[in-house]
PDB file of N, CA and C in Angstrom:
ATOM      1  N   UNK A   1     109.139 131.018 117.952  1.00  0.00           N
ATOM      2  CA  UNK A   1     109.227 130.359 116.664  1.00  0.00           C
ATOM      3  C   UNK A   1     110.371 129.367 116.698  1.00  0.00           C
ATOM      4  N   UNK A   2     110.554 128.190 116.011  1.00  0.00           N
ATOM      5  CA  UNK A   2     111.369 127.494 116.088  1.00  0.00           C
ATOM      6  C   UNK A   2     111.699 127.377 114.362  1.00  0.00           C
ATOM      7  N   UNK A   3     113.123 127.169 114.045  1.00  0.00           N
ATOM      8  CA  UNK A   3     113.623 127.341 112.887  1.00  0.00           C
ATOM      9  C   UNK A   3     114.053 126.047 112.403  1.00  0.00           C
ATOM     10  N   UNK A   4     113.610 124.573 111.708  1.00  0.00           N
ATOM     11  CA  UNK A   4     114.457 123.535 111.307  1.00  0.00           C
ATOM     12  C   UNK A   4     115.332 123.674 110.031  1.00  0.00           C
ATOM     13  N   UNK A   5     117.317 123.115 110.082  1.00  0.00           N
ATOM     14  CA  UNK A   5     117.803 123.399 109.159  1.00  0.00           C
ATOM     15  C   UNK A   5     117.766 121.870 108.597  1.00  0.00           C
ATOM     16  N   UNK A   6     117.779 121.982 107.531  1.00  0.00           N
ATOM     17  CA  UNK A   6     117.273 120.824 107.156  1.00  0.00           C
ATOM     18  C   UNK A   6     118.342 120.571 105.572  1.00  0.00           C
ATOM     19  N   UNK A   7     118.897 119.539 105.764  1.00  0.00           N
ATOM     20  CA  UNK A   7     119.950 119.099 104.876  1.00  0.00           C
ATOM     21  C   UNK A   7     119.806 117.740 104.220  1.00  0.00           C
ATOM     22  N   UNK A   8     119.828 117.504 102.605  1.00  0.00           N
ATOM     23  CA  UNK A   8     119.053 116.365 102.270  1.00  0.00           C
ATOM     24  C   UNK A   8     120.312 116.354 101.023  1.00  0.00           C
ATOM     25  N   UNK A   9     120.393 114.993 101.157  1.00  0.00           N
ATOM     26  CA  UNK A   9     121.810 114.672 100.424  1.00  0.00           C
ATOM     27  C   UNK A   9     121.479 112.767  99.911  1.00  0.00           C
ATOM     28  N   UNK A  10     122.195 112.930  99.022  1.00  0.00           N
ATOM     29  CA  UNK A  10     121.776 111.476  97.853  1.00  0.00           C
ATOM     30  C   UNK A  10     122.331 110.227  98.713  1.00  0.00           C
ATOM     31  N   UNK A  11     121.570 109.147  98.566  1.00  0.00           N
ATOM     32  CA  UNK A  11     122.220 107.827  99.589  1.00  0.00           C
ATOM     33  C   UNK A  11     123.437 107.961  98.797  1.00  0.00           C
ATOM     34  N   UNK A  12     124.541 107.055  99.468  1.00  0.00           N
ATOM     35  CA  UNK A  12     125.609 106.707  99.060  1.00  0.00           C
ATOM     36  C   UNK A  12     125.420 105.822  97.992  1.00  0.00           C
ATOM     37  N   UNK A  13     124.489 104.576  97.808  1.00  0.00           N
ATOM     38  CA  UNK A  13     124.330 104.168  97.139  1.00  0.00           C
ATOM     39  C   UNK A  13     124.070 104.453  95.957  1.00  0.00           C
ATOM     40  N   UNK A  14     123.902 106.027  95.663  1.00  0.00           N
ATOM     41  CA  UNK A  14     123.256 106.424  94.207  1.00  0.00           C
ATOM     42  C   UNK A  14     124.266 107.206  93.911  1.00  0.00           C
ATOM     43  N   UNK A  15     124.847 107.231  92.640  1.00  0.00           N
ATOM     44  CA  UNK A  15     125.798 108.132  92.171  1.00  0.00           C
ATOM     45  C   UNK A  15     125.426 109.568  92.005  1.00  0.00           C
ATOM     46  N   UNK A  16     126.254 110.454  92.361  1.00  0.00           N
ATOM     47  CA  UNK A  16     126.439 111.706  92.176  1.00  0.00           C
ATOM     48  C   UNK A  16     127.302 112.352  91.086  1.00  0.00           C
ATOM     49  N   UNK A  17     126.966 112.860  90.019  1.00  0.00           N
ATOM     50  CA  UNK A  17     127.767 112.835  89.298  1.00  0.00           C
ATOM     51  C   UNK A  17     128.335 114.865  88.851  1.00  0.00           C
ATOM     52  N   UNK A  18     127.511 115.557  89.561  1.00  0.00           N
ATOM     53  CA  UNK A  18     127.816 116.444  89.899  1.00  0.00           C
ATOM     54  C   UNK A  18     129.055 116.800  90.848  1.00  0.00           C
ATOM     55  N   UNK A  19     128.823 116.034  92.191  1.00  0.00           N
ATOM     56  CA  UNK A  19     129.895 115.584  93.222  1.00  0.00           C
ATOM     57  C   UNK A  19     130.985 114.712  92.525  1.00  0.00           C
ATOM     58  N   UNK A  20     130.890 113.540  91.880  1.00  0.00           N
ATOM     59  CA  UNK A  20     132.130 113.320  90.676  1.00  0.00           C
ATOM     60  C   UNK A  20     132.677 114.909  90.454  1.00  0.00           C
ATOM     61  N   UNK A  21     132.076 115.601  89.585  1.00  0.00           N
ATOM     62  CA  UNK A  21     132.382 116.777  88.374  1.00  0.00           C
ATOM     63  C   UNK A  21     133.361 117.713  89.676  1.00  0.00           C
ATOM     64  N   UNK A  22     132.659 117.947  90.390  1.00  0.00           N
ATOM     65  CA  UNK A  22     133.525 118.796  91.711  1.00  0.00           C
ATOM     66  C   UNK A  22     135.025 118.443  92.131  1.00  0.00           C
ATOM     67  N   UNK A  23     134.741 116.789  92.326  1.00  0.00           N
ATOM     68  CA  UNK A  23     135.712 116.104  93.027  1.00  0.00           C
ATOM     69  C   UNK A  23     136.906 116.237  91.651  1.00  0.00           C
ATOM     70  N   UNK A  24     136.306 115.533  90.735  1.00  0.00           N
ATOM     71  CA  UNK A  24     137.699 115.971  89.648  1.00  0.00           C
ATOM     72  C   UNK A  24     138.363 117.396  89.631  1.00  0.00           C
ATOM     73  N   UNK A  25     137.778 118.202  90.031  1.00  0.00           N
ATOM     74  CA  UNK A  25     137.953 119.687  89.634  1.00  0.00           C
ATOM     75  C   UNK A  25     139.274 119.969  90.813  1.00  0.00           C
ATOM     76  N   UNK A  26     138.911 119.365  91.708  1.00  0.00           N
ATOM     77  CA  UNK A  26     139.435 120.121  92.928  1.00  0.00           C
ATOM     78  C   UNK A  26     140.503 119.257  92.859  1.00  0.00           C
ATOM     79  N   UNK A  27     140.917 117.762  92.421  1.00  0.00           N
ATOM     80  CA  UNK A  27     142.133 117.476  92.498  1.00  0.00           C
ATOM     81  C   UNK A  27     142.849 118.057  91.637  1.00  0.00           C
ATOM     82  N   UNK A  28     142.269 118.540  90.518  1.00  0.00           N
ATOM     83  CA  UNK A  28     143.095 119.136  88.995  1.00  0.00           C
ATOM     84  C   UNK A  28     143.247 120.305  89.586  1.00  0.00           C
ATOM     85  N   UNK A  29     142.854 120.991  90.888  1.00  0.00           N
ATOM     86  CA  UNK A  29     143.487 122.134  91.319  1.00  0.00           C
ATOM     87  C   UNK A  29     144.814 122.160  92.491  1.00  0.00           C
ATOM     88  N   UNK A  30     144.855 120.552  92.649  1.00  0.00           N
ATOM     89  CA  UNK A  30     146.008 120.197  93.431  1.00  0.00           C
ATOM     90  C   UNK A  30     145.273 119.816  94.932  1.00  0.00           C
ATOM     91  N   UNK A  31     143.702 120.045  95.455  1.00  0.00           N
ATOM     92  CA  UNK A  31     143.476 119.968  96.670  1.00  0.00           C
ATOM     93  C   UNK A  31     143.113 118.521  97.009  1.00  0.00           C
ATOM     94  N   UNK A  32     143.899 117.762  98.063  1.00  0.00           N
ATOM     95  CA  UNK A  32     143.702 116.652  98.218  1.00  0.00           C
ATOM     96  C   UNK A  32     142.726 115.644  98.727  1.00  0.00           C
ATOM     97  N   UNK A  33     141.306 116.050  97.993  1.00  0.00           N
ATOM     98  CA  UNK A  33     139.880 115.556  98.174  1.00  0.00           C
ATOM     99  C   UNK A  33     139.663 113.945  97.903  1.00  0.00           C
ATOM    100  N   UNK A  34     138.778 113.259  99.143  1.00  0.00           N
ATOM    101  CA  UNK A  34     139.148 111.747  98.449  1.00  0.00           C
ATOM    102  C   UNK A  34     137.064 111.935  97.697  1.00  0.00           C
ATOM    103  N   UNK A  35     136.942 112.703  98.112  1.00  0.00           N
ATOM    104  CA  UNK A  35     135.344 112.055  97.824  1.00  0.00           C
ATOM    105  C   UNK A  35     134.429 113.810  97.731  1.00  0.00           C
ATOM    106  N   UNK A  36     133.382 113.897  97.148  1.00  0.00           N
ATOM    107  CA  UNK A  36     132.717 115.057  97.184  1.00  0.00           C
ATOM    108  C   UNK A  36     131.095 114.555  96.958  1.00  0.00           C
ATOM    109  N   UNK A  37     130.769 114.917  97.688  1.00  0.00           N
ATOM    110  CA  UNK A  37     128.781 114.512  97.591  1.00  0.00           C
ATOM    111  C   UNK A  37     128.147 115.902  97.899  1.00  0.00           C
ATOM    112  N   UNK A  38     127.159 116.459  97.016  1.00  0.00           N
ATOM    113  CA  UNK A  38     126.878 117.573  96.856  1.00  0.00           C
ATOM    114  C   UNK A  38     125.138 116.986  97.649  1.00  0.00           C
ATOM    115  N   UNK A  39     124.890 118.151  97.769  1.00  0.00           N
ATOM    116  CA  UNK A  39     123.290 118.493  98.681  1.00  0.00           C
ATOM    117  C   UNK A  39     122.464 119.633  98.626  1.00  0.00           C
ATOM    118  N   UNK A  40     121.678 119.257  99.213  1.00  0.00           N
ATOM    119  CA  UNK A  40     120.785 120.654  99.866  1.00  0.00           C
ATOM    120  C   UNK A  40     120.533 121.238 101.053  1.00  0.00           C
ATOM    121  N   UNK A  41     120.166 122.347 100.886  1.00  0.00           N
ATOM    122  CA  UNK A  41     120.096 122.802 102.686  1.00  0.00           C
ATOM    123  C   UNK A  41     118.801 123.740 102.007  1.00  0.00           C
ATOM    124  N   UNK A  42     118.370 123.476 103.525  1.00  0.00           N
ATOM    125  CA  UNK A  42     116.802 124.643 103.850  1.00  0.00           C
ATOM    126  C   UNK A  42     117.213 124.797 104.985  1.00  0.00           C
ATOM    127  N   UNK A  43     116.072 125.939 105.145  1.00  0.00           N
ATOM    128  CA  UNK A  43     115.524 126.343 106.031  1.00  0.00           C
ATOM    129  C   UNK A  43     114.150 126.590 106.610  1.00  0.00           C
ATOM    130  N   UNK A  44     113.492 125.903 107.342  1.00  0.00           N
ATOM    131  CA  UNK A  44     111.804 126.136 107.584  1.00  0.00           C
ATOM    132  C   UNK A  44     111.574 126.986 109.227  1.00  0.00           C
ATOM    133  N   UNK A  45     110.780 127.620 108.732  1.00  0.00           N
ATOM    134  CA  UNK A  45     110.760 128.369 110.362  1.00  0.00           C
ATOM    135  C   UNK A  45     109.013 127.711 110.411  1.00  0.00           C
ATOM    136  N   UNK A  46     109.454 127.299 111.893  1.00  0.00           N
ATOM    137  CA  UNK A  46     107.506 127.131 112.396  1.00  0.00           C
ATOM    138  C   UNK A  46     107.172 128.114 113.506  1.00  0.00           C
ATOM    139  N   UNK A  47     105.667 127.770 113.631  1.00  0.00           N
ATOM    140  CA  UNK A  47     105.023 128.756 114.931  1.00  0.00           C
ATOM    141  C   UNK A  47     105.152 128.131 115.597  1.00  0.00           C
ATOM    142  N   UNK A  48     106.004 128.998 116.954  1.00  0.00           N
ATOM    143  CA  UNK A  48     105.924 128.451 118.361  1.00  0.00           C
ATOM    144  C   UNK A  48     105.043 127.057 118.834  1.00  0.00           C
ATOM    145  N   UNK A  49     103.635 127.591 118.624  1.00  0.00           N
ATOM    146  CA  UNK A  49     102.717 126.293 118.271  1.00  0.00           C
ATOM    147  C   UNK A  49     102.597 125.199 117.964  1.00  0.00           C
ATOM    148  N   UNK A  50     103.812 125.062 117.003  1.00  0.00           N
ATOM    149  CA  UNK A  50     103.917 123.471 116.567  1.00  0.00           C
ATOM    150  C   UNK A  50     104.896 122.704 117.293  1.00  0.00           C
ATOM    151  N   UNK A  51     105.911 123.602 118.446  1.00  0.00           N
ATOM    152  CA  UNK A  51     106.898 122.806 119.341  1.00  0.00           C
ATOM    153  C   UNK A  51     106.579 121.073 119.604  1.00  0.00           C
ATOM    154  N   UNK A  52     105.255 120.940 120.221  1.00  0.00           N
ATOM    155  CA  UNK A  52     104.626 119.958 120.535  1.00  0.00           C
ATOM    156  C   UNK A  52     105.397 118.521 119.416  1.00  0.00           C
ATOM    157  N   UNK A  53     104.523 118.979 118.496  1.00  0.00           N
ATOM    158  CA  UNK A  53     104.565 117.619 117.222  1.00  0.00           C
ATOM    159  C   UNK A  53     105.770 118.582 115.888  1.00  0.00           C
ATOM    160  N   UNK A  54     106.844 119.359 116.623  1.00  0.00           N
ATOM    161  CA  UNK A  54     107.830 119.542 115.519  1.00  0.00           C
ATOM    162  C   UNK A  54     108.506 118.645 114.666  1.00  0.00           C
ATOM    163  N   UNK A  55     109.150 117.564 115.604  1.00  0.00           N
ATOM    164  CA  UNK A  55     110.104 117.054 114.857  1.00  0.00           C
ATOM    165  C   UNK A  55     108.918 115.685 113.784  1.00  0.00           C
ATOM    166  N   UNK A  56     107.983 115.262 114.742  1.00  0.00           N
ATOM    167  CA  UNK A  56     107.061 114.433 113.503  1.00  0.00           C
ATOM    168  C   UNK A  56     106.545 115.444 112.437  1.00  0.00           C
ATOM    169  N   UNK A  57     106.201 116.653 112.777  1.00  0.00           N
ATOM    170  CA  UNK A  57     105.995 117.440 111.326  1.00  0.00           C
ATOM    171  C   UNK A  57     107.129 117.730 110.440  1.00  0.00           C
ATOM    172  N   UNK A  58     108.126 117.907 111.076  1.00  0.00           N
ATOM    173  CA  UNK A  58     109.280 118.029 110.119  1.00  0.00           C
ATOM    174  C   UNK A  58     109.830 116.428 109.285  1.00  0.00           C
ATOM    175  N   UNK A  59     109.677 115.961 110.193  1.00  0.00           N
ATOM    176  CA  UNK A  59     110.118 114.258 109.427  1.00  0.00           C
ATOM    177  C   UNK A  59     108.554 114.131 108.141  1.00  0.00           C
ATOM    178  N   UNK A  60     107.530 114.387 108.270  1.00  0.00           N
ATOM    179  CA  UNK A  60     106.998 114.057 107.347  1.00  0.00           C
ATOM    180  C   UNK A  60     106.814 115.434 105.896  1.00  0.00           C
ATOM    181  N   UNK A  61     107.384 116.847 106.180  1.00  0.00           N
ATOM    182  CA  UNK A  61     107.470 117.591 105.232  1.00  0.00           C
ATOM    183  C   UNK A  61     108.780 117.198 104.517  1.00  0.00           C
ATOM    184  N   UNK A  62     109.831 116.577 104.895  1.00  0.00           N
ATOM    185  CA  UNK A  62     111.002 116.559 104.366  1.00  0.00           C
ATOM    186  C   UNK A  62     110.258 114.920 103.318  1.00  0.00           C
ATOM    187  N   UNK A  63     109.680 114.072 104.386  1.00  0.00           N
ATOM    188  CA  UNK A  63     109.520 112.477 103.426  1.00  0.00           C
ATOM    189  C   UNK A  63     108.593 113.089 102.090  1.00  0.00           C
ATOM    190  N   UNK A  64     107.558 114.024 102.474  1.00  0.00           N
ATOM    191  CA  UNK A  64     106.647 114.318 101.078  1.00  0.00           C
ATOM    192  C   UNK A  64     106.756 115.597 100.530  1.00  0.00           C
ATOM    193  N   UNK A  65     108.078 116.061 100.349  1.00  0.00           N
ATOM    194  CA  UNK A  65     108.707 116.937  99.526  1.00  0.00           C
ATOM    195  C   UNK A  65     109.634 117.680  99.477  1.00  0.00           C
ATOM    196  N   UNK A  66     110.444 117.628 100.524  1.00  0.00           N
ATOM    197  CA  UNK A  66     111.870 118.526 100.468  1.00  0.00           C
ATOM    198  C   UNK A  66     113.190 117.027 100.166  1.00  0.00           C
ATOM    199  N   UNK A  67     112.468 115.898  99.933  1.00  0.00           N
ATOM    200  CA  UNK A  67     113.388 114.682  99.726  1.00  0.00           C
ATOM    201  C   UNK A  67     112.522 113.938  98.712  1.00  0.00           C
ATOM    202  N   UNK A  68     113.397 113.083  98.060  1.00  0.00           N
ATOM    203  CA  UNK A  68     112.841 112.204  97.584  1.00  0.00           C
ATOM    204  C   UNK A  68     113.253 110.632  98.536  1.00  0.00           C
ATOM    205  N   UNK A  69     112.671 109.937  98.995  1.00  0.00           N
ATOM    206  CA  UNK A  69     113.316 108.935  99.735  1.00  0.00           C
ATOM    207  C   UNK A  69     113.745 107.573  99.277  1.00  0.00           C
ATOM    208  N   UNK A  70     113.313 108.064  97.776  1.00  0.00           N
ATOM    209  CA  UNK A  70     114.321 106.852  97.434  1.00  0.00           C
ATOM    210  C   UNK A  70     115.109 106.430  96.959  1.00  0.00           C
ATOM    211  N   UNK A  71     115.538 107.533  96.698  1.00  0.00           N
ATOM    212  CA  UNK A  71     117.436 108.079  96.418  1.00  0.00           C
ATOM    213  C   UNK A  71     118.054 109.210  97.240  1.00  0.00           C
ATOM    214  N   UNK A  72     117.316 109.506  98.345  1.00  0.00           N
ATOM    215  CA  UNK A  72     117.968 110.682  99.163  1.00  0.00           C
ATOM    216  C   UNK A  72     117.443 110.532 100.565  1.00  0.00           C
ATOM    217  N   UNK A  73     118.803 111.165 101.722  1.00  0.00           N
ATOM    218  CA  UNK A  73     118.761 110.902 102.957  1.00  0.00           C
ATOM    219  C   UNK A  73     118.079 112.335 103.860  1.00  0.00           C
ATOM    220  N   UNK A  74     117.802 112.680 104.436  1.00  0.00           N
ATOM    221  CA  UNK A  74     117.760 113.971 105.055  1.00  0.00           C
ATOM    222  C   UNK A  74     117.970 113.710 106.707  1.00  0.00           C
ATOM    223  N   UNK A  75     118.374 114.880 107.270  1.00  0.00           N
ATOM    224  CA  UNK A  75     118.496 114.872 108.748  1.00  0.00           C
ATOM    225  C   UNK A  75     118.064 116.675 109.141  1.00  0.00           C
ATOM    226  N   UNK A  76     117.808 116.967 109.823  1.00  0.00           N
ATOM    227  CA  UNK A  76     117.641 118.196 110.479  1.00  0.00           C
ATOM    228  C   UNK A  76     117.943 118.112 112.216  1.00  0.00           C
ATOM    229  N   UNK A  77     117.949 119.600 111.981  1.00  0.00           N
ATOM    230  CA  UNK A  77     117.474 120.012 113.300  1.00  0.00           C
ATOM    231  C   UNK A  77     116.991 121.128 113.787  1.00  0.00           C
ATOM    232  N   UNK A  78     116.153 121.165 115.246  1.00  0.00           N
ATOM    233  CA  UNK A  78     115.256 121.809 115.799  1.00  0.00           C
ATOM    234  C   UNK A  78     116.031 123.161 116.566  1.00  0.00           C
ATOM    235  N   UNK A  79     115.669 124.297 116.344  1.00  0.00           N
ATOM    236  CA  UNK A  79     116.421 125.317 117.066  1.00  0.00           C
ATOM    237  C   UNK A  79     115.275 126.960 117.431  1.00  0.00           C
ATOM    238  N   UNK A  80     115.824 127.487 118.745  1.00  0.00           N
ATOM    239  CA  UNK A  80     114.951 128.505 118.316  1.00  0.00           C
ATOM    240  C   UNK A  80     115.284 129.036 117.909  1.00  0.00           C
ATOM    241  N   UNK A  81     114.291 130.190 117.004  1.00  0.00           N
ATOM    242  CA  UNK A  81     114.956 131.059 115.907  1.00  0.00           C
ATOM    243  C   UNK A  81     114.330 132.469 117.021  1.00  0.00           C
ATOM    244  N   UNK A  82     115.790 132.971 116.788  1.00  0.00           N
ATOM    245  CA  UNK A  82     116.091 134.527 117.642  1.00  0.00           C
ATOM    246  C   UNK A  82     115.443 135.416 117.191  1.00  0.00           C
TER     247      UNK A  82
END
């Protein structure tokens, strides 16, 4: 089986205003943060089976629904799962 972790986070270009809400928080706690951008993380496990065409199946489950692509970036990666 192979396991993709898969992390999908807002372009830079689009404001975060959650990541704002964080970033204020943590300087008003004294920690010296210049920037905070908040995300997501998954996890997808596939069948052995799909090794072949993984990473094109994973690039197109993340474009038609674990992202939106046109305010958000994603990257993963391929690993076996133990």
């Amino acid at each position: 089986m192979l396991k993709a972790k898969v992390t999908v986070t807002l372009k830079k270009s689009i404001l975060d205003p959650q990541g704002s809400a964080v970033e204020k928080a943590l300087k008003s706690m004294g920690y010296p943060v210049d920037e905070v951008r908040i995300g997501k993380y998954m996890e997808v496990t596939l069948p052995e089976a799909a090794r072949g065409n993984a990473t094109e199946m994973m690039h197109e489950i993340c474009r038609k629904l674990l992202s939106n692509p046109v305010i958000e970036d994603y990257r993963f990666e391929l690993e076996d799962k133990e």
